[in-house]
Protein backbone atom coordinates (compact mmCIF):
# COMPACT_ATOMS: atom_id res chain seq x y z
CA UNK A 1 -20.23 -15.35 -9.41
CA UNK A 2 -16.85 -14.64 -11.19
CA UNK A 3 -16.37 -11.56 -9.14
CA UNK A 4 -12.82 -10.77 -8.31
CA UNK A 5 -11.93 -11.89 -4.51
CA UNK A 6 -10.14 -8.14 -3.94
CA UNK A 7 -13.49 -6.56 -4.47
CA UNK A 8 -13.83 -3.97 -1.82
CA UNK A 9 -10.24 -3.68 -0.75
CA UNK A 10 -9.43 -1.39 -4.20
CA UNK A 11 -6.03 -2.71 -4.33
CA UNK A 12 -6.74 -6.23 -5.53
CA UNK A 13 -6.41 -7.71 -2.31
CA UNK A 14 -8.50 -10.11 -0.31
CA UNK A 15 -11.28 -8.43 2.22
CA UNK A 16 -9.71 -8.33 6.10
CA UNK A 17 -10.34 -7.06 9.47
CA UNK A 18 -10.15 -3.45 10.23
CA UNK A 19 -6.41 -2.70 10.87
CA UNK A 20 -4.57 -5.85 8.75
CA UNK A 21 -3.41 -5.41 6.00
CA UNK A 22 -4.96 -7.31 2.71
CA UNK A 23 -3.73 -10.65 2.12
CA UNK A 24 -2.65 -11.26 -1.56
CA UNK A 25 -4.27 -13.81 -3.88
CA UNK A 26 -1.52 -14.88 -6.57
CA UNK A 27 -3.94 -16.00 -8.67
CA UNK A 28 -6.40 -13.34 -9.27
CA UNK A 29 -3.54 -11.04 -9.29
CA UNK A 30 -2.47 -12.91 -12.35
CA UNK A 31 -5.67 -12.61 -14.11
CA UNK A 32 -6.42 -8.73 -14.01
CA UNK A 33 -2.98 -8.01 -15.38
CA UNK A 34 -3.16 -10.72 -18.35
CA UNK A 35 -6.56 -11.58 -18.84
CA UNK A 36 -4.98 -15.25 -19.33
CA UNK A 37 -7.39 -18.23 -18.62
CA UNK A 38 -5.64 -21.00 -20.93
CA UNK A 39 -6.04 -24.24 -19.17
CA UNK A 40 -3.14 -26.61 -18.08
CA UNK A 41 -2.80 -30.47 -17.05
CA UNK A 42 -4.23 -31.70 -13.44
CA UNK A 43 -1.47 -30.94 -11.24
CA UNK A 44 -0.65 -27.18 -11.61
CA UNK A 45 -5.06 -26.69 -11.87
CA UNK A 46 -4.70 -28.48 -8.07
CA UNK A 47 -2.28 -25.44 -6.64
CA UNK A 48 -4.17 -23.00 -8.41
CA UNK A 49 -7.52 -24.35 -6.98
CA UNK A 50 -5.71 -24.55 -2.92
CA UNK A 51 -5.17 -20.08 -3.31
CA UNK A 52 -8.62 -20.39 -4.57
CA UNK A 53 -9.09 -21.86 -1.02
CA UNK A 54 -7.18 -19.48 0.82
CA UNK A 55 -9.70 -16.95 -0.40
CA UNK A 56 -12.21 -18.08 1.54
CA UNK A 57 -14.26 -19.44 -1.38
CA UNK A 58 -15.05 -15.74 -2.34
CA UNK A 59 -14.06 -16.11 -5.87
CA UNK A 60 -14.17 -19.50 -6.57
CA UNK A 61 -16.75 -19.49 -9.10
CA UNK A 62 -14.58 -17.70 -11.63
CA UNK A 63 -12.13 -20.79 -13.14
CA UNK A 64 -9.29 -18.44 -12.46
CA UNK A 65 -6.06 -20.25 -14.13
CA UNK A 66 -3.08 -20.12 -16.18
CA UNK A 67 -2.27 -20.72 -19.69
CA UNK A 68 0.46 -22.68 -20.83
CA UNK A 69 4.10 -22.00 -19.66
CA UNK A 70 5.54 -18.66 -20.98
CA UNK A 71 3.88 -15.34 -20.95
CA UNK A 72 1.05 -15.30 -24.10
CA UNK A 73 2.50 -14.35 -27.08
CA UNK A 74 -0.93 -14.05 -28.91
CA UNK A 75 -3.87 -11.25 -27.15
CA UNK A 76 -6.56 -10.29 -28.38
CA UNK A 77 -10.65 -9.08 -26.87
CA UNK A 78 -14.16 -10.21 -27.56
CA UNK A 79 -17.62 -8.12 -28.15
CA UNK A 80 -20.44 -8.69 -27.77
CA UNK A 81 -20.59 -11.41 -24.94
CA UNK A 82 -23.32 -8.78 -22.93
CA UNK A 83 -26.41 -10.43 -25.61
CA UNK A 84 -25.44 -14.11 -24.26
CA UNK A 85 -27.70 -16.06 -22.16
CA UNK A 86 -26.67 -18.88 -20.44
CA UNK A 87 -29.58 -22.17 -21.55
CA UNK A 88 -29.49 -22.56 -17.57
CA UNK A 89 -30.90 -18.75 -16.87
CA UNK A 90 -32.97 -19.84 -20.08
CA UNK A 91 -34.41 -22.88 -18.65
CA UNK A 92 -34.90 -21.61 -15.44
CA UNK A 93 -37.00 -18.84 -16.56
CA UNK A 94 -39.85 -21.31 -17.94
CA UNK A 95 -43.05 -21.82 -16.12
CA UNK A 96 -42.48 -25.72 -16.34
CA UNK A 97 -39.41 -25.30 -14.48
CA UNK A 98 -40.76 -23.93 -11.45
CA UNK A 99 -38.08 -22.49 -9.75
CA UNK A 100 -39.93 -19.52 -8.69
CA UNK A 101 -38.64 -16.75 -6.88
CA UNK A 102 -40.28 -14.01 -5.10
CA UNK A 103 -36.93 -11.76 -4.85
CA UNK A 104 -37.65 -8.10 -5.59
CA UNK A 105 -35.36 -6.25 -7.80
CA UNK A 106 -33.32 -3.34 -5.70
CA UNK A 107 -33.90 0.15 -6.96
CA UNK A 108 -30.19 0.89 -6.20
CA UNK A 109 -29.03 -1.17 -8.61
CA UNK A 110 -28.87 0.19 -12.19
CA UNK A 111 -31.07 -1.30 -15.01
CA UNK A 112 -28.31 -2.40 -17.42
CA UNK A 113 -26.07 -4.89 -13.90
CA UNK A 114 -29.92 -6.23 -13.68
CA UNK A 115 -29.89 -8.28 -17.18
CA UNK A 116 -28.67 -11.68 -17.24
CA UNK A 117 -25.79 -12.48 -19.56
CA UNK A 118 -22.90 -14.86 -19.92
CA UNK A 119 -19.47 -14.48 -17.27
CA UNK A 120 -16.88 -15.00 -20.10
CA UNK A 121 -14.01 -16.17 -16.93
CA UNK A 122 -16.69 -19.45 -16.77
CA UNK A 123 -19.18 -19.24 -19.56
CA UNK A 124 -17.29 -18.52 -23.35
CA UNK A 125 -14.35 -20.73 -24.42
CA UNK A 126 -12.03 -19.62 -26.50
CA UNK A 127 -9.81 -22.69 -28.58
CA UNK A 128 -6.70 -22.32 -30.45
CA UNK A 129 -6.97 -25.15 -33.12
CA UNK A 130 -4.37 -26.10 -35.91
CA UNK A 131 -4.39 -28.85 -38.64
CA UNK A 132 -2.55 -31.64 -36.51
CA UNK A 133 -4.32 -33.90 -33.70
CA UNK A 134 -3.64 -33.73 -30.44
CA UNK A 135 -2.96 -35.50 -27.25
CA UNK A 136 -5.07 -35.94 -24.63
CA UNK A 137 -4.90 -34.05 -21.30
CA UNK A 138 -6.34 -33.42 -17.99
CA UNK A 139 -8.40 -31.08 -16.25
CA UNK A 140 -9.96 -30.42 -13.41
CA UNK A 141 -13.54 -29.28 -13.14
CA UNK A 142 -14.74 -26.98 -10.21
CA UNK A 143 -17.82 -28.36 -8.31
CA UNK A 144 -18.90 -25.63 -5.92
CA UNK A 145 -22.01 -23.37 -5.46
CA UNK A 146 -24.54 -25.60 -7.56
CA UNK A 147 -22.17 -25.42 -10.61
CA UNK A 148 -19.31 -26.70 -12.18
CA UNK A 149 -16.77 -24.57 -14.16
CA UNK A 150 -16.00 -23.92 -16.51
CA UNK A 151 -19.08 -24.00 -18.24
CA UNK A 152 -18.14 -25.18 -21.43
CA UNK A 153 -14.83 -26.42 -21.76
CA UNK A 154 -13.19 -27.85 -25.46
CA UNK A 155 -10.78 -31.07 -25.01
CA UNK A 156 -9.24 -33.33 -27.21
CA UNK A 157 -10.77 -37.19 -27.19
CA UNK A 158 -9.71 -39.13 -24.31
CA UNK A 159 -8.87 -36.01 -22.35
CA UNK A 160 -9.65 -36.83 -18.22
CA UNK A 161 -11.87 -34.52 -16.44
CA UNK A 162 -11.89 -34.70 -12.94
CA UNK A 163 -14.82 -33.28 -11.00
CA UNK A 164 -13.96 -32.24 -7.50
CA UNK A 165 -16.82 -31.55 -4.73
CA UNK A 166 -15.65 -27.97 -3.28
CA UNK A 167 -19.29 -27.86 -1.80
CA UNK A 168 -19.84 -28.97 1.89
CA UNK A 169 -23.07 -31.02 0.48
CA UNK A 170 -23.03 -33.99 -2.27
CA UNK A 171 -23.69 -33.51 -5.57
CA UNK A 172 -24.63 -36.26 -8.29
CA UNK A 173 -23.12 -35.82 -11.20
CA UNK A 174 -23.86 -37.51 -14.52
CA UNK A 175 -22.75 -36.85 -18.19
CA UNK A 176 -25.15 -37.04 -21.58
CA UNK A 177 -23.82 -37.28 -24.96
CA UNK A 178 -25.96 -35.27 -27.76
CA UNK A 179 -28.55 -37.96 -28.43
CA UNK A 180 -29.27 -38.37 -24.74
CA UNK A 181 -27.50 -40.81 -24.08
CA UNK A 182 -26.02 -41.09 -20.59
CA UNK A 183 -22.37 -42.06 -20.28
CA UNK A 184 -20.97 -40.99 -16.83
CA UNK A 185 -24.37 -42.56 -14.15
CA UNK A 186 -25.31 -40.53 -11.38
CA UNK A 187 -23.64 -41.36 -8.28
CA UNK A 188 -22.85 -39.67 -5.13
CA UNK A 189 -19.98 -36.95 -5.19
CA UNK A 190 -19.10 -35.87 -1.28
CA UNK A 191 -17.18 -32.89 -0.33
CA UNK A 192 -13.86 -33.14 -1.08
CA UNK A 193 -14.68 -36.25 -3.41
CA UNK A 194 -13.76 -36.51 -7.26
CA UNK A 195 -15.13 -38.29 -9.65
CA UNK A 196 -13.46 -39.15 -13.65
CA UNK A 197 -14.74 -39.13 -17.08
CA UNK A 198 -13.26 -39.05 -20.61
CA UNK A 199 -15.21 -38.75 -23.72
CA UNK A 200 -13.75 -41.21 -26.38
CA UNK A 201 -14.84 -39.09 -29.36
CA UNK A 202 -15.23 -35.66 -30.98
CA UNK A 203 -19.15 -34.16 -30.02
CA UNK A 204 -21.08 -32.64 -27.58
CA UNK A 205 -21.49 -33.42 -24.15
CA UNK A 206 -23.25 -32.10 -21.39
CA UNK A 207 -23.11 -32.03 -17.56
CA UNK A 208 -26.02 -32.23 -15.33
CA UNK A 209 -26.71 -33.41 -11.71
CA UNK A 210 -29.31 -35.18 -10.28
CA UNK A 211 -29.53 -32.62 -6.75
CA UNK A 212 -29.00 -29.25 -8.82
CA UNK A 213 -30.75 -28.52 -12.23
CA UNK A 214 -28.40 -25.63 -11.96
CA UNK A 215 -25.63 -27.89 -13.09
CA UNK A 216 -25.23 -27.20 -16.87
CA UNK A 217 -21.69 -27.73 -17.97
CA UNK A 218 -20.77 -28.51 -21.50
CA UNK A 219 -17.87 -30.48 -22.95
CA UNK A 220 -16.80 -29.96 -26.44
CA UNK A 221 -14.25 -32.75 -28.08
CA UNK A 222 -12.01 -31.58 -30.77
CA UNK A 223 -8.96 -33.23 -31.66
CA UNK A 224 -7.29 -30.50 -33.21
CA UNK A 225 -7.73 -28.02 -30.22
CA UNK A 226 -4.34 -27.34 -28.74
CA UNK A 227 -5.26 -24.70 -26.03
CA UNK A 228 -7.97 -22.89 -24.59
CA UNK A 229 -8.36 -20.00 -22.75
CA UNK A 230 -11.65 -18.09 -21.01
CA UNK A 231 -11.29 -14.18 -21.30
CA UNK A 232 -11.18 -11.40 -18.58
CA UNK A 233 -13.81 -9.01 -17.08
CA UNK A 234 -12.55 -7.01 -19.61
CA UNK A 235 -13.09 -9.01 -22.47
CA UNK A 236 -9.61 -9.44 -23.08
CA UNK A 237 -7.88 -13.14 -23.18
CA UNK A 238 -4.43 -14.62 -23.98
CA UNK A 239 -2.67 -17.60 -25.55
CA UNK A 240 1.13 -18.80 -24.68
CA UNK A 241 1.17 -21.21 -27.92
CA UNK A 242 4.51 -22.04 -30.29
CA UNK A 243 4.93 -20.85 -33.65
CA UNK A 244 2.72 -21.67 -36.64
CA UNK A 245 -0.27 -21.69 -38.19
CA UNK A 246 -4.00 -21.03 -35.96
CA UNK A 247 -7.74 -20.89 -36.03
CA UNK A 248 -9.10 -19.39 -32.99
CA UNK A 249 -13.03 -20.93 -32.48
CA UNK A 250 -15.02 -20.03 -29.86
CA UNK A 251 -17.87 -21.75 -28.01
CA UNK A 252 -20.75 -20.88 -25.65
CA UNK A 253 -23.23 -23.37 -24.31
CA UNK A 254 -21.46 -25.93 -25.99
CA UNK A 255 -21.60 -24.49 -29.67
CA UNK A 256 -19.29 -22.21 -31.54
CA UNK A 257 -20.13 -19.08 -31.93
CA UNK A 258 -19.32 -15.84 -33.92
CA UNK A 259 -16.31 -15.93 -36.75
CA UNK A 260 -13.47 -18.18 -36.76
CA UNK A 261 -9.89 -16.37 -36.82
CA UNK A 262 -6.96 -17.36 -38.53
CA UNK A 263 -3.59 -16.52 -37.49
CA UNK A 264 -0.29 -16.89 -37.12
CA UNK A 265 1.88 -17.20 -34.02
CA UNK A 266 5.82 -16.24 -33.60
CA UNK A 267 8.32 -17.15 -31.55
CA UNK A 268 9.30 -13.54 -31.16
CA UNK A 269 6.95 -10.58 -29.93
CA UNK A 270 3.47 -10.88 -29.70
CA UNK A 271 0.71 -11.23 -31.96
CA UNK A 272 -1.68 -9.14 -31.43
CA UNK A 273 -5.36 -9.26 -32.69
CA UNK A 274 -6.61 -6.10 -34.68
CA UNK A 275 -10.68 -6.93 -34.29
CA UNK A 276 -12.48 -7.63 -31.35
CA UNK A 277 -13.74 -11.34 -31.36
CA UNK A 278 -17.67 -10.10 -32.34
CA UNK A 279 -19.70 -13.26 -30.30
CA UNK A 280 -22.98 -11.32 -31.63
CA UNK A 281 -22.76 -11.68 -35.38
CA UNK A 282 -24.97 -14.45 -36.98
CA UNK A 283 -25.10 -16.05 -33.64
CA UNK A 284 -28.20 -17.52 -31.48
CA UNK A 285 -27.35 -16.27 -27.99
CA UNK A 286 -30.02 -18.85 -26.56
């Protein structure tokens, strides 16, 4: 999951038969050059999803997307990320879960690509807050190989998530708040099918599905988040935002983690970060 779709063509092109040349994805193009993941409104999230398509599906599982209009006038990286675990690999890995598996670990494959850690394209969150509320928005939430990405996603209140069904089978979606309480009832979700929610205040809320206990998605409300944005393979992430005064929080498995960052963004030239993001100071990764 969250590999790039050129992998294996070395130009960042999509895989083809012997003899044509690689087809271009737009998208992930966009990503290895700026490491930019902020999230925008429904409609441009639906043209980035159809080149998504186009790739066959091969990289859908990294929420590949673009941040708000302008090139990002804020950069900056994260450390760290490697000594995440996802509380889906977490759960999974308890006897009471019993989702065994009697895979073998390859010998080809080096030790250190063996260990389990967050994907920070789907997994770490990165929100640029400031001191005013904000309006609410709309995204649109990737259903597709037993998951839905992002994995943790920060909103504003009243913000509309739509949850489309890129799987070929049916999913059943519901939504808990952090007392247990369930506020989105599970109901069918076909291929191609979308279902709505919209949490009506600041918390925690989580994702699950009735077919796929590999469904863990969390939703963060905070009415003072103005943007988000998920970083690159590389660790590196970007933020198109307008001038003033920031905190940059950042959240994994629905909590923030690490430091929070204040700032200051310009309407000329770009700010960039000095320090690394560290997600592994003071922090529990489960």
């Amino acid at each position: 999951m969250g590999e790039t779709s050129g992998a294996g063509t070395g130009d960042g092109g999509v895989a083809s038969p012997r003899g044509a040349p690689p087809r271009r994805v737009v998208i992930e193009q966009h990503v290895e050059e700026d490491s930019v993941f902020g999230l925008p409104s429904l409609a441009p999230m639906q043209r980035k999803v159809a080149l998504l398509t186009i790739a066959a599906l091969t990289a859908v599982a990294s929420l590949t997307v673009v941040s708000q209009a302008g090139a990002p006038n804020v950069k900056g990286k994260i450390s760290g990320y490697e000594k995440l675990i996802p509380e889906v690999y977490s759960e999974a890995a308890k006897p009471e879960a019993r989702r065994w598996t009697w895979r073998e670990p390859s010998p080809s494959v080096a030790s250190q690509f063996r260990v389990l850690s967050a994907n920070p394209s789907r997994d770490i969150c990165i929100a640029a807050t400031n001191s005013a509320n904000q309006e609410k928005k709309e995204f649109l939430m990737t259903v597709t190989g037993g998951r839905v990405f992002p994995t943790t996603i920060v909103v504003t209140p009243n913000t509309e998530l739509s949850f489309k069904n890129f799987d070929p089978f049916k999913h059943r979606i519901y939504v808990t708040s952090a007392t247990g309480q369930t506020l989105l009832q599970p109901d069918d979700l076909q291929p191609n099918a979308v279902r709505k929610w919209a949490a009506q205040g600041p918390g925690r809320y989580e994702v699950r599905d009735e077919l796929f206990p590999s469904v863990r998605t969390f939703v963060v409300v905070d009415p003072q988040v103005v943007s988000v944005a998920y970083p690159g393979r590389d660790g590196a992430f970007g933020f198109a935002l307008p001038a003033g005064d920031y905190v940059l929080k950042t959240f994994f498995n629905g909590r923030e983690i690490g430091k929070q960052v204040n700032f200051a963004a310009k309407d000329r030239g770009v700010v960039e970060l000095k320090e690394p993001l560290k997600l592994d100071e003071g922090t529990d990764s489960k």
